[in-house]
PDB file of N, CA and C in Angstrom:
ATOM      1  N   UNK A   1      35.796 -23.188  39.990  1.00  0.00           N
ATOM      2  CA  UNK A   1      35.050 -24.215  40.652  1.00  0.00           C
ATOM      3  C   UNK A   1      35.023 -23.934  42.144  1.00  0.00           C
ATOM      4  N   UNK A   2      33.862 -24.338  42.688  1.00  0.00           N
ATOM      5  CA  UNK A   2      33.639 -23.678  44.024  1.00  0.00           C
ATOM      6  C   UNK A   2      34.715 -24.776  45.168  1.00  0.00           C
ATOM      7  N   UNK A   3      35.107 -24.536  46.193  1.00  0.00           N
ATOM      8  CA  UNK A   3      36.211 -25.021  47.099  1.00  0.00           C
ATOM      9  C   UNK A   3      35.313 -26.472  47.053  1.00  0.00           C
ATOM     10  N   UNK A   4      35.611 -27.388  47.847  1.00  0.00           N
ATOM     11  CA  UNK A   4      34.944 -28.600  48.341  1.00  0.00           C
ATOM     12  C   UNK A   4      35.151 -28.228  49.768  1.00  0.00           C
ATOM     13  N   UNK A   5      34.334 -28.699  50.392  1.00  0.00           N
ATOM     14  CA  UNK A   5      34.438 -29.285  52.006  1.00  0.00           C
ATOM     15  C   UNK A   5      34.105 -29.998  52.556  1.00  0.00           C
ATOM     16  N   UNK A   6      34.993 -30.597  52.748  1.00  0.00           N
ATOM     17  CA  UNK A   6      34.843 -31.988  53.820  1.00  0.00           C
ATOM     18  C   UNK A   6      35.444 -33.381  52.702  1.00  0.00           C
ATOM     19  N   UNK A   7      36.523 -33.001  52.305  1.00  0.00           N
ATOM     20  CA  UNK A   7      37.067 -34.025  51.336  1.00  0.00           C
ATOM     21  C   UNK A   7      37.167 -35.124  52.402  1.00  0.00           C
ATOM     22  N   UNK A   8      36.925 -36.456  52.043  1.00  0.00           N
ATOM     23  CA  UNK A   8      36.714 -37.581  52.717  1.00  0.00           C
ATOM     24  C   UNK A   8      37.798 -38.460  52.162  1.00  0.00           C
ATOM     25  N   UNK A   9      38.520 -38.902  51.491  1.00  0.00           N
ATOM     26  CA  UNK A   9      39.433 -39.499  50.560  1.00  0.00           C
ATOM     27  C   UNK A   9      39.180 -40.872  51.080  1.00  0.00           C
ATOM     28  N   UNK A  10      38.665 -41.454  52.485  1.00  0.00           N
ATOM     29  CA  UNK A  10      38.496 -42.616  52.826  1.00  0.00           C
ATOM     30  C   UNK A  10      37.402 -43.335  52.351  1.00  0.00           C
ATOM     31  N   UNK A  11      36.222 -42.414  51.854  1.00  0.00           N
ATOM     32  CA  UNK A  11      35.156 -43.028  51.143  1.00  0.00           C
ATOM     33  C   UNK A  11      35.180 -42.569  49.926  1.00  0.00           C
ATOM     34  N   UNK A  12      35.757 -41.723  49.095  1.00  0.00           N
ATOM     35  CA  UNK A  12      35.474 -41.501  47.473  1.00  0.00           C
ATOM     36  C   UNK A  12      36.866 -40.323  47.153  1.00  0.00           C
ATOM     37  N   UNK A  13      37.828 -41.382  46.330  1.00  0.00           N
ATOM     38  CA  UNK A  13      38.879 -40.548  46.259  1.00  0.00           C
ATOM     39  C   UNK A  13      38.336 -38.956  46.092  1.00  0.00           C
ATOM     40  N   UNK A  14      39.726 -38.137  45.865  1.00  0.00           N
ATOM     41  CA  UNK A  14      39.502 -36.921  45.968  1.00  0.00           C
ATOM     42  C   UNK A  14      39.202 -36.472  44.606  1.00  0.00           C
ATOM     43  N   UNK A  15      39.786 -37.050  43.458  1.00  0.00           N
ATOM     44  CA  UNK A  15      39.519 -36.860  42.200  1.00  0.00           C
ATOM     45  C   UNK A  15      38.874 -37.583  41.630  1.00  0.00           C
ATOM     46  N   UNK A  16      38.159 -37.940  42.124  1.00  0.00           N
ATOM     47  CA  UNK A  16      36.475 -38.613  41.735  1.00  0.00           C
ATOM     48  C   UNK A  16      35.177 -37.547  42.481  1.00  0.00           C
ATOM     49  N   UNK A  17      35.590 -36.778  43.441  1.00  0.00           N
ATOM     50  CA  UNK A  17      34.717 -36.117  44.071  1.00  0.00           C
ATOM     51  C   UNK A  17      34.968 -34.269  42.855  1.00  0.00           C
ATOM     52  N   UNK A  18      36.149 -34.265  42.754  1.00  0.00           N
ATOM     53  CA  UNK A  18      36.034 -33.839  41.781  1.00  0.00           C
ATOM     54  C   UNK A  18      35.763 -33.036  40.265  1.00  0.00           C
ATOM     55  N   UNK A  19      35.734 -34.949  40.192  1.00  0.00           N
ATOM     56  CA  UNK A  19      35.199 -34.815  38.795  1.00  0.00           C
ATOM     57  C   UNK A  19      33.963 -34.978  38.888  1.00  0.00           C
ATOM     58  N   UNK A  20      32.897 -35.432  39.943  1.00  0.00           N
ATOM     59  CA  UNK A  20      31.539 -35.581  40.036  1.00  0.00           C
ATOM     60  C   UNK A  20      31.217 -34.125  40.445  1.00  0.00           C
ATOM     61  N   UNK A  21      32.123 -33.059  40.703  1.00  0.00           N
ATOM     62  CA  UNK A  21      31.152 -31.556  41.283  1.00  0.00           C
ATOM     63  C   UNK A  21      30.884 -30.895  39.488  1.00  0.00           C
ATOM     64  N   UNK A  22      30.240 -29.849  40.253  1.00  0.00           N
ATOM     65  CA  UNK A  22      29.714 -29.019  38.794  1.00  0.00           C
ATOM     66  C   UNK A  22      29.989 -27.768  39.032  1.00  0.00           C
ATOM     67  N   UNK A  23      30.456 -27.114  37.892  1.00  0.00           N
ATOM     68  CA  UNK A  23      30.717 -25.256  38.267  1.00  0.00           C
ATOM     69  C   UNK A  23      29.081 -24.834  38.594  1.00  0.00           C
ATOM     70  N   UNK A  24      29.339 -23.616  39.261  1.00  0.00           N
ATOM     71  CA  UNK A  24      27.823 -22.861  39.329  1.00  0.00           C
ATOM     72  C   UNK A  24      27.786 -22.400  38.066  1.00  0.00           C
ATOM     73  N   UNK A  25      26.421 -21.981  37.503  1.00  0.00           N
ATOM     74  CA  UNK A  25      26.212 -21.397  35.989  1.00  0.00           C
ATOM     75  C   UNK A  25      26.749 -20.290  35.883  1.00  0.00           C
ATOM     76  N   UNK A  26      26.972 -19.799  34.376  1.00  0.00           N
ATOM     77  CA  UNK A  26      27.744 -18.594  33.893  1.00  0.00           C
ATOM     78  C   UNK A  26      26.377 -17.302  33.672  1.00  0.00           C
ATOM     79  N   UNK A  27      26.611 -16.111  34.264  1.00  0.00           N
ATOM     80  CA  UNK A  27      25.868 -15.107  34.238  1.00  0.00           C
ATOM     81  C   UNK A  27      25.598 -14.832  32.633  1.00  0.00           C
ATOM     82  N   UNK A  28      24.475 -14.538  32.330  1.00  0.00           N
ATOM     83  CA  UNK A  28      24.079 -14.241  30.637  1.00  0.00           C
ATOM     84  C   UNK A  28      24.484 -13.370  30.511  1.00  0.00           C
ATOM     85  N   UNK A  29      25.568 -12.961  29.356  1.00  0.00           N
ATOM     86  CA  UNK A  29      26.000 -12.034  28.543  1.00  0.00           C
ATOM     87  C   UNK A  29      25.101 -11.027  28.394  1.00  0.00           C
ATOM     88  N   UNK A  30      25.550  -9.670  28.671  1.00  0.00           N
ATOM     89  CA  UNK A  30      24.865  -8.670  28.155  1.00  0.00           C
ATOM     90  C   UNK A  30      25.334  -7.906  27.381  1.00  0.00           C
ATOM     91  N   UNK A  31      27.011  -8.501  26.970  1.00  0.00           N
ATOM     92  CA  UNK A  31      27.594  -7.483  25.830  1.00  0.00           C
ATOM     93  C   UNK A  31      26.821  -8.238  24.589  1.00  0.00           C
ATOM     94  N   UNK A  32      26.653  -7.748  23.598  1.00  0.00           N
ATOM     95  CA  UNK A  32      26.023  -8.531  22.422  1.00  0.00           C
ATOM     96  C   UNK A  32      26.491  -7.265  21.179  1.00  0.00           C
ATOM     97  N   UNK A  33      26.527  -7.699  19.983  1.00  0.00           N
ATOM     98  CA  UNK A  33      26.936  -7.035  19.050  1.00  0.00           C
ATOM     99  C   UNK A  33      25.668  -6.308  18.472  1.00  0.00           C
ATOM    100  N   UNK A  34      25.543  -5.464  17.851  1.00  0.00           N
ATOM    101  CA  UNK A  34      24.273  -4.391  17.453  1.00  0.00           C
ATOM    102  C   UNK A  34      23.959  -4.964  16.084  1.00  0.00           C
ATOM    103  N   UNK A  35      24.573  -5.205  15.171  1.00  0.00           N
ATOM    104  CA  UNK A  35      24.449  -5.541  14.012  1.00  0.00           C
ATOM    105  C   UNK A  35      25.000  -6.771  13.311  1.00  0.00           C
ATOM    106  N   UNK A  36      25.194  -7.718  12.149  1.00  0.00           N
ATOM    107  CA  UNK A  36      25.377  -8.501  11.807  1.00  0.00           C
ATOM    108  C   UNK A  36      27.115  -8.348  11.543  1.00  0.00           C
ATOM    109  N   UNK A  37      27.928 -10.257  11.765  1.00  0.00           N
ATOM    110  CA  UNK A  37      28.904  -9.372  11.664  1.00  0.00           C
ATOM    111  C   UNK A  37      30.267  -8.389  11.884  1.00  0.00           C
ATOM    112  N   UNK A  38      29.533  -7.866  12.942  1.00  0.00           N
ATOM    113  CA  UNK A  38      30.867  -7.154  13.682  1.00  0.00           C
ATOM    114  C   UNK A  38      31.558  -7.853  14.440  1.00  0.00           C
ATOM    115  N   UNK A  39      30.972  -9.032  15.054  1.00  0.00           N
ATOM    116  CA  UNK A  39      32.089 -10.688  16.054  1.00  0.00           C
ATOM    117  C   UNK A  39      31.411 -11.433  15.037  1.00  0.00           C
ATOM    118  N   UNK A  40      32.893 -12.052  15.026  1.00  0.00           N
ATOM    119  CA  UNK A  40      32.247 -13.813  14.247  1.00  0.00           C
ATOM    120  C   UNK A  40      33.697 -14.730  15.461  1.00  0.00           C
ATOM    121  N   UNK A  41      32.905 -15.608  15.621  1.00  0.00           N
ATOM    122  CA  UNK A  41      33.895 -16.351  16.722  1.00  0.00           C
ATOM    123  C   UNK A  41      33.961 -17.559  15.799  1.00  0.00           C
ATOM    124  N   UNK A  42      35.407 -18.153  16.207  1.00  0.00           N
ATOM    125  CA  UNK A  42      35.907 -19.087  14.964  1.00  0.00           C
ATOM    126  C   UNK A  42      36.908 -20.463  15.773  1.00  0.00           C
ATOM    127  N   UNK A  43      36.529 -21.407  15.098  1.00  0.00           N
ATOM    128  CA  UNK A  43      37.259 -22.428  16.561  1.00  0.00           C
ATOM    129  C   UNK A  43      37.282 -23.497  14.979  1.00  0.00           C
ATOM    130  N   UNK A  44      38.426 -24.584  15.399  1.00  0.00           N
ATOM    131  CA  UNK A  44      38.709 -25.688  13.977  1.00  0.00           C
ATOM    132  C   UNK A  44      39.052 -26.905  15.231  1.00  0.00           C
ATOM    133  N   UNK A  45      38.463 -27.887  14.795  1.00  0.00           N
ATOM    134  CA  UNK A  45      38.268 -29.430  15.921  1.00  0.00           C
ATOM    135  C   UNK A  45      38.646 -30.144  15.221  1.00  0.00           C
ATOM    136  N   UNK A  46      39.878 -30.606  15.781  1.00  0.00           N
ATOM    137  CA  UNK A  46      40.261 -32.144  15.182  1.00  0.00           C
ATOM    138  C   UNK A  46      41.569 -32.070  15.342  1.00  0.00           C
ATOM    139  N   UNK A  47      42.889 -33.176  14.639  1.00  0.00           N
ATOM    140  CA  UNK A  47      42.274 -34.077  13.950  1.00  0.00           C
ATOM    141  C   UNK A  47      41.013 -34.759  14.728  1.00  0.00           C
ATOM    142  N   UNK A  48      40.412 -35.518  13.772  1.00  0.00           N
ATOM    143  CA  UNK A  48      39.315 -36.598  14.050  1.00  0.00           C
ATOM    144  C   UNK A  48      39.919 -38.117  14.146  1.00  0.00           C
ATOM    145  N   UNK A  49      39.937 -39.151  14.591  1.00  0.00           N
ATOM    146  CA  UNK A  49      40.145 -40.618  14.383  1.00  0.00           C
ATOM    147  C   UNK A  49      40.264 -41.078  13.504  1.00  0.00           C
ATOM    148  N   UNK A  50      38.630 -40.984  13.119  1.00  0.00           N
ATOM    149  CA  UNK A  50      37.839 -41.600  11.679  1.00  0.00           C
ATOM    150  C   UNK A  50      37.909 -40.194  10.528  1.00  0.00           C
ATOM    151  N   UNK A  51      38.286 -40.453   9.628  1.00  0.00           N
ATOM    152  CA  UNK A  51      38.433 -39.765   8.034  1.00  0.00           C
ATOM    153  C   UNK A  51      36.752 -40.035   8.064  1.00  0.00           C
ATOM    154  N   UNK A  52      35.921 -39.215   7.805  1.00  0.00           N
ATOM    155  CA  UNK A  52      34.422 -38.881   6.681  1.00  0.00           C
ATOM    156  C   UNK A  52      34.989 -39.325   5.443  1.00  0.00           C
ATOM    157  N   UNK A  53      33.855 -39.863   5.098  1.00  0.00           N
ATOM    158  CA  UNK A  53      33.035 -40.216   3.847  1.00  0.00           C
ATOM    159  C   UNK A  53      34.558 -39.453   2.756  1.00  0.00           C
ATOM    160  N   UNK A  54      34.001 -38.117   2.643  1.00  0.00           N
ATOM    161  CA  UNK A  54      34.635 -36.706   1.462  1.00  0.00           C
ATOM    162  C   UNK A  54      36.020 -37.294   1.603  1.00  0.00           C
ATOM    163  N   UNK A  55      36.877 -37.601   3.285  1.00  0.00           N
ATOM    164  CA  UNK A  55      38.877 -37.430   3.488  1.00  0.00           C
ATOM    165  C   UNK A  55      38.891 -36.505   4.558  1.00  0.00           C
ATOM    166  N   UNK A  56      37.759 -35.766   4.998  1.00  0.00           N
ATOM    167  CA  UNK A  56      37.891 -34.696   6.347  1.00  0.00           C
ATOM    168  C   UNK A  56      37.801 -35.361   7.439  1.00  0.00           C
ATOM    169  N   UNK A  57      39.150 -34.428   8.216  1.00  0.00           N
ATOM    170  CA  UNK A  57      39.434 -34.685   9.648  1.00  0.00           C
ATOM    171  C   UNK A  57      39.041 -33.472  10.624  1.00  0.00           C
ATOM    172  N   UNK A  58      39.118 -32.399   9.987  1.00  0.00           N
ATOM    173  CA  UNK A  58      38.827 -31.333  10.537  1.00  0.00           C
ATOM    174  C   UNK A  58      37.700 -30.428  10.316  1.00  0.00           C
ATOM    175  N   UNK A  59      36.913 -29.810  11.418  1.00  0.00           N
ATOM    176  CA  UNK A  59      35.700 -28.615  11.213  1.00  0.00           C
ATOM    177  C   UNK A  59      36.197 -27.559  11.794  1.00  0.00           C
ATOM    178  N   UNK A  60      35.796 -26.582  10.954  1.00  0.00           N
ATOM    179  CA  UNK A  60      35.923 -25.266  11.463  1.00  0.00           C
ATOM    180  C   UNK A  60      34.345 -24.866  11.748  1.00  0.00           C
ATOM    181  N   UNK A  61      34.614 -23.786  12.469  1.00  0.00           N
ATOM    182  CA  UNK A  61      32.855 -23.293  12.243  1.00  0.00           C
ATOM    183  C   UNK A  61      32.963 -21.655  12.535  1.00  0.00           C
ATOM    184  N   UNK A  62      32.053 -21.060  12.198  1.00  0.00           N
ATOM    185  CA  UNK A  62      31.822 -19.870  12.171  1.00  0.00           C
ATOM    186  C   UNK A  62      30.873 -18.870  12.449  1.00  0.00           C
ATOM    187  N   UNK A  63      30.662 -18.367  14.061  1.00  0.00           N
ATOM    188  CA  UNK A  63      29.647 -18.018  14.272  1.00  0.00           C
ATOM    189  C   UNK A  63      29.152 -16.580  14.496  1.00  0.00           C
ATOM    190  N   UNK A  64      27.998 -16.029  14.273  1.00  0.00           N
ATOM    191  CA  UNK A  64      28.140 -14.677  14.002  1.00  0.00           C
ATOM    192  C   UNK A  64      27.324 -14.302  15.786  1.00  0.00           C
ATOM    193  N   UNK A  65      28.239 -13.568  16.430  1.00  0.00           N
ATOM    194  CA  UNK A  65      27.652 -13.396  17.478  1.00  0.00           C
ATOM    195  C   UNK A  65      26.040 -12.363  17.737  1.00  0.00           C
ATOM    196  N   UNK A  66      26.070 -11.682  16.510  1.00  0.00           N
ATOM    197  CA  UNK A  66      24.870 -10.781  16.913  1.00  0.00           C
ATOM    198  C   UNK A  66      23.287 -11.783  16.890  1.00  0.00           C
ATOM    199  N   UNK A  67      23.830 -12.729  15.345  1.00  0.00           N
ATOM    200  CA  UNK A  67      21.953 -13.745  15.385  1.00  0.00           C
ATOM    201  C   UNK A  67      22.505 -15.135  15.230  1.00  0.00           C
ATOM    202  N   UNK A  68      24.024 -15.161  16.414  1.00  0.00           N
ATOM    203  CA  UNK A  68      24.266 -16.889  16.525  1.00  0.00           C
ATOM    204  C   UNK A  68      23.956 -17.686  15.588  1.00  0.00           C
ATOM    205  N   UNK A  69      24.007 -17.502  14.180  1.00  0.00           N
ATOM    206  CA  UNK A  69      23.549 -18.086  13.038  1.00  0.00           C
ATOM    207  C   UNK A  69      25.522 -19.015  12.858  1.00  0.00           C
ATOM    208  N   UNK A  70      25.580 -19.594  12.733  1.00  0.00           N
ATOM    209  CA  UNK A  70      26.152 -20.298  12.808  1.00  0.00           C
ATOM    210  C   UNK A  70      26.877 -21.352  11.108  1.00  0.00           C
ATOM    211  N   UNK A  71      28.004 -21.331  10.907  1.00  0.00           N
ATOM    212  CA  UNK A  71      28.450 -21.764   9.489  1.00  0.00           C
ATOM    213  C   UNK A  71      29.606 -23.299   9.783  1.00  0.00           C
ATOM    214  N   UNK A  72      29.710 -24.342   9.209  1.00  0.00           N
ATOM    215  CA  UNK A  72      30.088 -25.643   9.348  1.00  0.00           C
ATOM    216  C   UNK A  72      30.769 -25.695   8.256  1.00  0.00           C
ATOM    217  N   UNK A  73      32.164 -25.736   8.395  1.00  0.00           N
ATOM    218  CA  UNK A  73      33.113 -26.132   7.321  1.00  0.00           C
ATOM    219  C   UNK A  73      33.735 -27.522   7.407  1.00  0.00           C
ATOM    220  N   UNK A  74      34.060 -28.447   6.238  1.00  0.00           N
ATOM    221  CA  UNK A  74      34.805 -29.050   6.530  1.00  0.00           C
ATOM    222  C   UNK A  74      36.259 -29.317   5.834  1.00  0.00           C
ATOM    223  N   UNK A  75      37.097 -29.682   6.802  1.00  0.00           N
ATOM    224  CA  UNK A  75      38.535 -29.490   5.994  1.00  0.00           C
ATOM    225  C   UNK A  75      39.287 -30.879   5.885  1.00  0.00           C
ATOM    226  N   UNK A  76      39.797 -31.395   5.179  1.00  0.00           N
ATOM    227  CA  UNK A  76      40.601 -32.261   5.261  1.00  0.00           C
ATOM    228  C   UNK A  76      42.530 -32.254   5.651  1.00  0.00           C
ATOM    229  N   UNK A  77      42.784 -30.981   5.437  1.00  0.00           N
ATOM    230  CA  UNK A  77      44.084 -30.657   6.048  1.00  0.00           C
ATOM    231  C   UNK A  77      44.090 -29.440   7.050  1.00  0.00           C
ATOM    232  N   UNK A  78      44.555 -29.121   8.087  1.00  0.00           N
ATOM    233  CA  UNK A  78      44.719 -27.867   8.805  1.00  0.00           C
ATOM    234  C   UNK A  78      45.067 -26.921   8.001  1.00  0.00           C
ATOM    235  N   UNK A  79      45.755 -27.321   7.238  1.00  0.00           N
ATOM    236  CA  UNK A  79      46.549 -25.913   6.383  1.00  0.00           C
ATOM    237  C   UNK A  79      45.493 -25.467   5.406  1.00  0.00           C
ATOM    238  N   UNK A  80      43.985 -25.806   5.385  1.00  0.00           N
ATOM    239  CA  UNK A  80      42.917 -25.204   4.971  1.00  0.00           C
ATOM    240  C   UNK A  80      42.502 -24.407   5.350  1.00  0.00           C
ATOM    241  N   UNK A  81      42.822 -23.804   6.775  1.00  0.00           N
ATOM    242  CA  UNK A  81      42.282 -22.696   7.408  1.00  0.00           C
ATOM    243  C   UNK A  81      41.938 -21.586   7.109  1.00  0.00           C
ATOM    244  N   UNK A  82      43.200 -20.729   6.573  1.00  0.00           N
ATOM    245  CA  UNK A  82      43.258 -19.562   5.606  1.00  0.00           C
ATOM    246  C   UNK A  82      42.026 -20.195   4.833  1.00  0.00           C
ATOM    247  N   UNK A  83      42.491 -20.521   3.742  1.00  0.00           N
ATOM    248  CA  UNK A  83      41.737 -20.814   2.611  1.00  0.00           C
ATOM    249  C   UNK A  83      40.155 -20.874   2.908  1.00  0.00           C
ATOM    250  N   UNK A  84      39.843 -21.137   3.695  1.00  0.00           N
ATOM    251  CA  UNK A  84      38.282 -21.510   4.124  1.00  0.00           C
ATOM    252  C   UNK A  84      37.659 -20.031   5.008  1.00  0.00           C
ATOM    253  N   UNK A  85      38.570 -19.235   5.577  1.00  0.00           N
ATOM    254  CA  UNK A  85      38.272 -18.051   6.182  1.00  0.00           C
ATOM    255  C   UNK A  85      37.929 -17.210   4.795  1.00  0.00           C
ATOM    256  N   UNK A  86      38.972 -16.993   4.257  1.00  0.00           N
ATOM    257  CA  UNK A  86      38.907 -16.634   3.108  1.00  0.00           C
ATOM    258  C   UNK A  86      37.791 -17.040   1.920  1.00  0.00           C
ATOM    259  N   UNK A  87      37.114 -17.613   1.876  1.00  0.00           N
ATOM    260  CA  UNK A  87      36.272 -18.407   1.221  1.00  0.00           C
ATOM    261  C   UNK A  87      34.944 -17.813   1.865  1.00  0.00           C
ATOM    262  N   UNK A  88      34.729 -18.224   3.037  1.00  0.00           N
ATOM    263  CA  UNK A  88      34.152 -17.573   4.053  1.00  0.00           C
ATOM    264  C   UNK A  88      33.489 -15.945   3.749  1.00  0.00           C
ATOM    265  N   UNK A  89      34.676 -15.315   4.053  1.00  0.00           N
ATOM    266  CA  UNK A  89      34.773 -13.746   4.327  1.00  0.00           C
ATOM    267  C   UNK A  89      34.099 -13.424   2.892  1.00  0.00           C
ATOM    268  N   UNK A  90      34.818 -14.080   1.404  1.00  0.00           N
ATOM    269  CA  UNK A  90      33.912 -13.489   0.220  1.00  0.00           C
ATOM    270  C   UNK A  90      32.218 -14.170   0.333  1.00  0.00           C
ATOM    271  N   UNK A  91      32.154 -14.824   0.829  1.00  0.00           N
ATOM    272  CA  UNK A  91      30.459 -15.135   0.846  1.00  0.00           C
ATOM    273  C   UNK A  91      29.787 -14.286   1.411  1.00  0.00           C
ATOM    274  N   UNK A  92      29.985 -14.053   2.940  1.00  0.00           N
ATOM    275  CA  UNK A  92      29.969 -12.951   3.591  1.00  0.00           C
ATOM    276  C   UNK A  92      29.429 -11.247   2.754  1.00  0.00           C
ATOM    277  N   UNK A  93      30.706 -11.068   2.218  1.00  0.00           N
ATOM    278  CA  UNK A  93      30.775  -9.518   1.758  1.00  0.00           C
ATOM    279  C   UNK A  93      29.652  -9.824  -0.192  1.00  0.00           C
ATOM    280  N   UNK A  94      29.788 -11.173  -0.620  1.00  0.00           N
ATOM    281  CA  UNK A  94      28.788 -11.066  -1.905  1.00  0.00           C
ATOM    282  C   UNK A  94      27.285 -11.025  -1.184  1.00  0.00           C
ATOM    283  N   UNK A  95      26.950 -12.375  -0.176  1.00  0.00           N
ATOM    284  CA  UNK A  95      25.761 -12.251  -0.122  1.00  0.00           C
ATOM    285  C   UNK A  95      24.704 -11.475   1.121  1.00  0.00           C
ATOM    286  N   UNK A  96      25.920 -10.750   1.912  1.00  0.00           N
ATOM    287  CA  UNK A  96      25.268  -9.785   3.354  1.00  0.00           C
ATOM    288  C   UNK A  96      25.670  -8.678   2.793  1.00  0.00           C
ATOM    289  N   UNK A  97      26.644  -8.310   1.920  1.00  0.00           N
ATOM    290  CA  UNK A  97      27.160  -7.178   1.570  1.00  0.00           C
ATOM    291  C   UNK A  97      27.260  -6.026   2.672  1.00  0.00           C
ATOM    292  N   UNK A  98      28.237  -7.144   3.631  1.00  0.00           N
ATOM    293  CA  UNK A  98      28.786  -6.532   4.739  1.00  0.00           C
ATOM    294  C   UNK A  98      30.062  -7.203   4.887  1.00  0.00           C
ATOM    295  N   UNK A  99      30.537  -6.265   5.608  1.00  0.00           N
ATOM    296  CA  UNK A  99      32.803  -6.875   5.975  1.00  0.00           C
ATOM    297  C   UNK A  99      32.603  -7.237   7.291  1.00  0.00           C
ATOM    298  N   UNK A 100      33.714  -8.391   7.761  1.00  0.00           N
ATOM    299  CA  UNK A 100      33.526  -9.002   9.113  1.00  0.00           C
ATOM    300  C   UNK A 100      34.567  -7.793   9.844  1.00  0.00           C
ATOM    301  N   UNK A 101      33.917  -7.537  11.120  1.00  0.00           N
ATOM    302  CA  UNK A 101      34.653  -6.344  11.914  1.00  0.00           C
ATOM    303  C   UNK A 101      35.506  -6.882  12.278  1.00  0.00           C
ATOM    304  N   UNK A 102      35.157  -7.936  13.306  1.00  0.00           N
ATOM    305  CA  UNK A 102      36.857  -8.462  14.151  1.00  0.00           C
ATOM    306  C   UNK A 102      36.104 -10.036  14.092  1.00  0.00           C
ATOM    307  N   UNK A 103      37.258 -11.008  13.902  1.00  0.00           N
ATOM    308  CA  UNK A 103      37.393 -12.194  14.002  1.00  0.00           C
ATOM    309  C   UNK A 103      38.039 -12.754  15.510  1.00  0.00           C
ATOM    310  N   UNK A 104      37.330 -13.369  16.593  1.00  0.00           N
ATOM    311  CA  UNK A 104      37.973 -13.985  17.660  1.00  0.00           C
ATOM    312  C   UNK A 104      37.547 -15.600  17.262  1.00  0.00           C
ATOM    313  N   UNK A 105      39.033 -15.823  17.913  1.00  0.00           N
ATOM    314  CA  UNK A 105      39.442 -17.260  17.493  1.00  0.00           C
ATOM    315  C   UNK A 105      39.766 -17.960  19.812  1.00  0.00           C
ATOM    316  N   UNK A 106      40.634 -18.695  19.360  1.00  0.00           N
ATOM    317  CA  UNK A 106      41.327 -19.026  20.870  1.00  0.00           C
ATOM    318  C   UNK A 106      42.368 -19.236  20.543  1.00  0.00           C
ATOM    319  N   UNK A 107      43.280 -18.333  19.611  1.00  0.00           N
ATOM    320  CA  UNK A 107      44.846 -17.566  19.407  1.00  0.00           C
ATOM    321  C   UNK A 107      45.284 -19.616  18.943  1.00  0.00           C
ATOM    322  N   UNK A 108      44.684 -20.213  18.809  1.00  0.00           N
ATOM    323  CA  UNK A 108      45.266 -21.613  18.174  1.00  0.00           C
ATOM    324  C   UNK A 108      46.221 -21.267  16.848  1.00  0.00           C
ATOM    325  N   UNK A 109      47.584 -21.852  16.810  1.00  0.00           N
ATOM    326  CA  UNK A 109      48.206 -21.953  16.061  1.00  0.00           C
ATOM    327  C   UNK A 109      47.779 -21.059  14.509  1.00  0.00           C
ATOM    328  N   UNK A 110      46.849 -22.048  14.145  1.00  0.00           N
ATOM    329  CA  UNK A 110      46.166 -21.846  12.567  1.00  0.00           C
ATOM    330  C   UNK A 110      45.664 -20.614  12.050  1.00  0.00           C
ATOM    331  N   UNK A 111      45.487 -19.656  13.648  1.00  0.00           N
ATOM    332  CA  UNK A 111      45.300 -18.568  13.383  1.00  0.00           C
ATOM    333  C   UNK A 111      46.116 -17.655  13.419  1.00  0.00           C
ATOM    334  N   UNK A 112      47.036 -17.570  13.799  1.00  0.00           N
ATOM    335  CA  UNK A 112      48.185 -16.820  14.089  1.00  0.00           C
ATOM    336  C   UNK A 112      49.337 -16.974  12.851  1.00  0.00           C
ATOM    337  N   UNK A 113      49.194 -17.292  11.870  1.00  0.00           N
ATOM    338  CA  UNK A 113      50.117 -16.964  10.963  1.00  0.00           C
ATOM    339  C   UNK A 113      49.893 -15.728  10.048  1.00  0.00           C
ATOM    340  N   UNK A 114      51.289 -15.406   9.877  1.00  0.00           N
ATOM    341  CA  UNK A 114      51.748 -13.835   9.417  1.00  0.00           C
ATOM    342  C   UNK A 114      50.073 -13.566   8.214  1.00  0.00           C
ATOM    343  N   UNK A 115      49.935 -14.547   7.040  1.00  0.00           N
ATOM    344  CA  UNK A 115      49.009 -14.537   6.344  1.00  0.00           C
ATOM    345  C   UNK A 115      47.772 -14.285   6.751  1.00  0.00           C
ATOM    346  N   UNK A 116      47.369 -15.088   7.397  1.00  0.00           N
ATOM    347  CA  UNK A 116      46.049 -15.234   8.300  1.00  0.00           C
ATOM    348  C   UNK A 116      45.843 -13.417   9.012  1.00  0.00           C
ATOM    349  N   UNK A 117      46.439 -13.340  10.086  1.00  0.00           N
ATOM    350  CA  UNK A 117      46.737 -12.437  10.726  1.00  0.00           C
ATOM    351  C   UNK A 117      46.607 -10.718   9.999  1.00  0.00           C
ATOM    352  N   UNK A 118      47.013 -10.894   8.041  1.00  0.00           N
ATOM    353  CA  UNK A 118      47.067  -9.851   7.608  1.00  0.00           C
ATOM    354  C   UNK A 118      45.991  -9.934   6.561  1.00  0.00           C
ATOM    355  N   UNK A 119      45.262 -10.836   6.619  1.00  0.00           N
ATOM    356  CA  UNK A 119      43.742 -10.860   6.097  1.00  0.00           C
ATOM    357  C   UNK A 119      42.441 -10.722   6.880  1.00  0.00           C
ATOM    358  N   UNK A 120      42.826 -11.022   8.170  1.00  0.00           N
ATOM    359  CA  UNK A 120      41.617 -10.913   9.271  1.00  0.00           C
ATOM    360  C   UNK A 120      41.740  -9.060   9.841  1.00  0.00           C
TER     361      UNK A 120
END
């Protein structure tokens, strides 16, 4: 975030000035993947408050960086994770009849177990 200047704290606290600035925009990516596939970026949100309709608190999602096509899971326990990557990965390899190259996550817990870790 760019410095401030001229913090005033007598007319608008300092953490209200803040939280009202904005980062400058992020330069467009020019790394991009060549083919389908080779990045799939993977992130799981929740718990949620409110339980859905099904008992799910949690989404995973799954996105393929080369055509940003994008996949919506839903889980009702964290410890679905595996299980839903996995679930995942065979859809993947039956109906693209292609293998995921590398999986990036944001190293969250759910991904980092010994299991997980020796299937990705």
């Amino acid at each position: 975030m760019p410095a401030l200047q001229n913090v005033r704290e007598d007319i608008i606290c300092q953490g209200c000035q803040f939280g009202k600035s904005r980062c400058l925009p992020l330069q467009r990516s020019t790394n991009r993947r060549s083919t389908k596939f080779k990045l799939i970026h993977t992130d799981l949100m929740g718990p949620m408050k409110t339980t859905s309709y099904g008992g799910f608190r949690y989404v995973m999602i799954f996105v393929d960086d080369y055509s940003k096509y994008a996949w919506v899971n839903f889980l009702a326990n964290k410890s679905e994770t595996l299980a839903k990557f996995v679930e995942f990965q065979t859809d993947v390899e039956k109906e693209f009849k292609r293998d995921i190259k590398c999986l990036r996550s944001d190293n969250g817990g759910e991904f980092l177990s010994n299991e997980f870790i020796r299937l990705s």
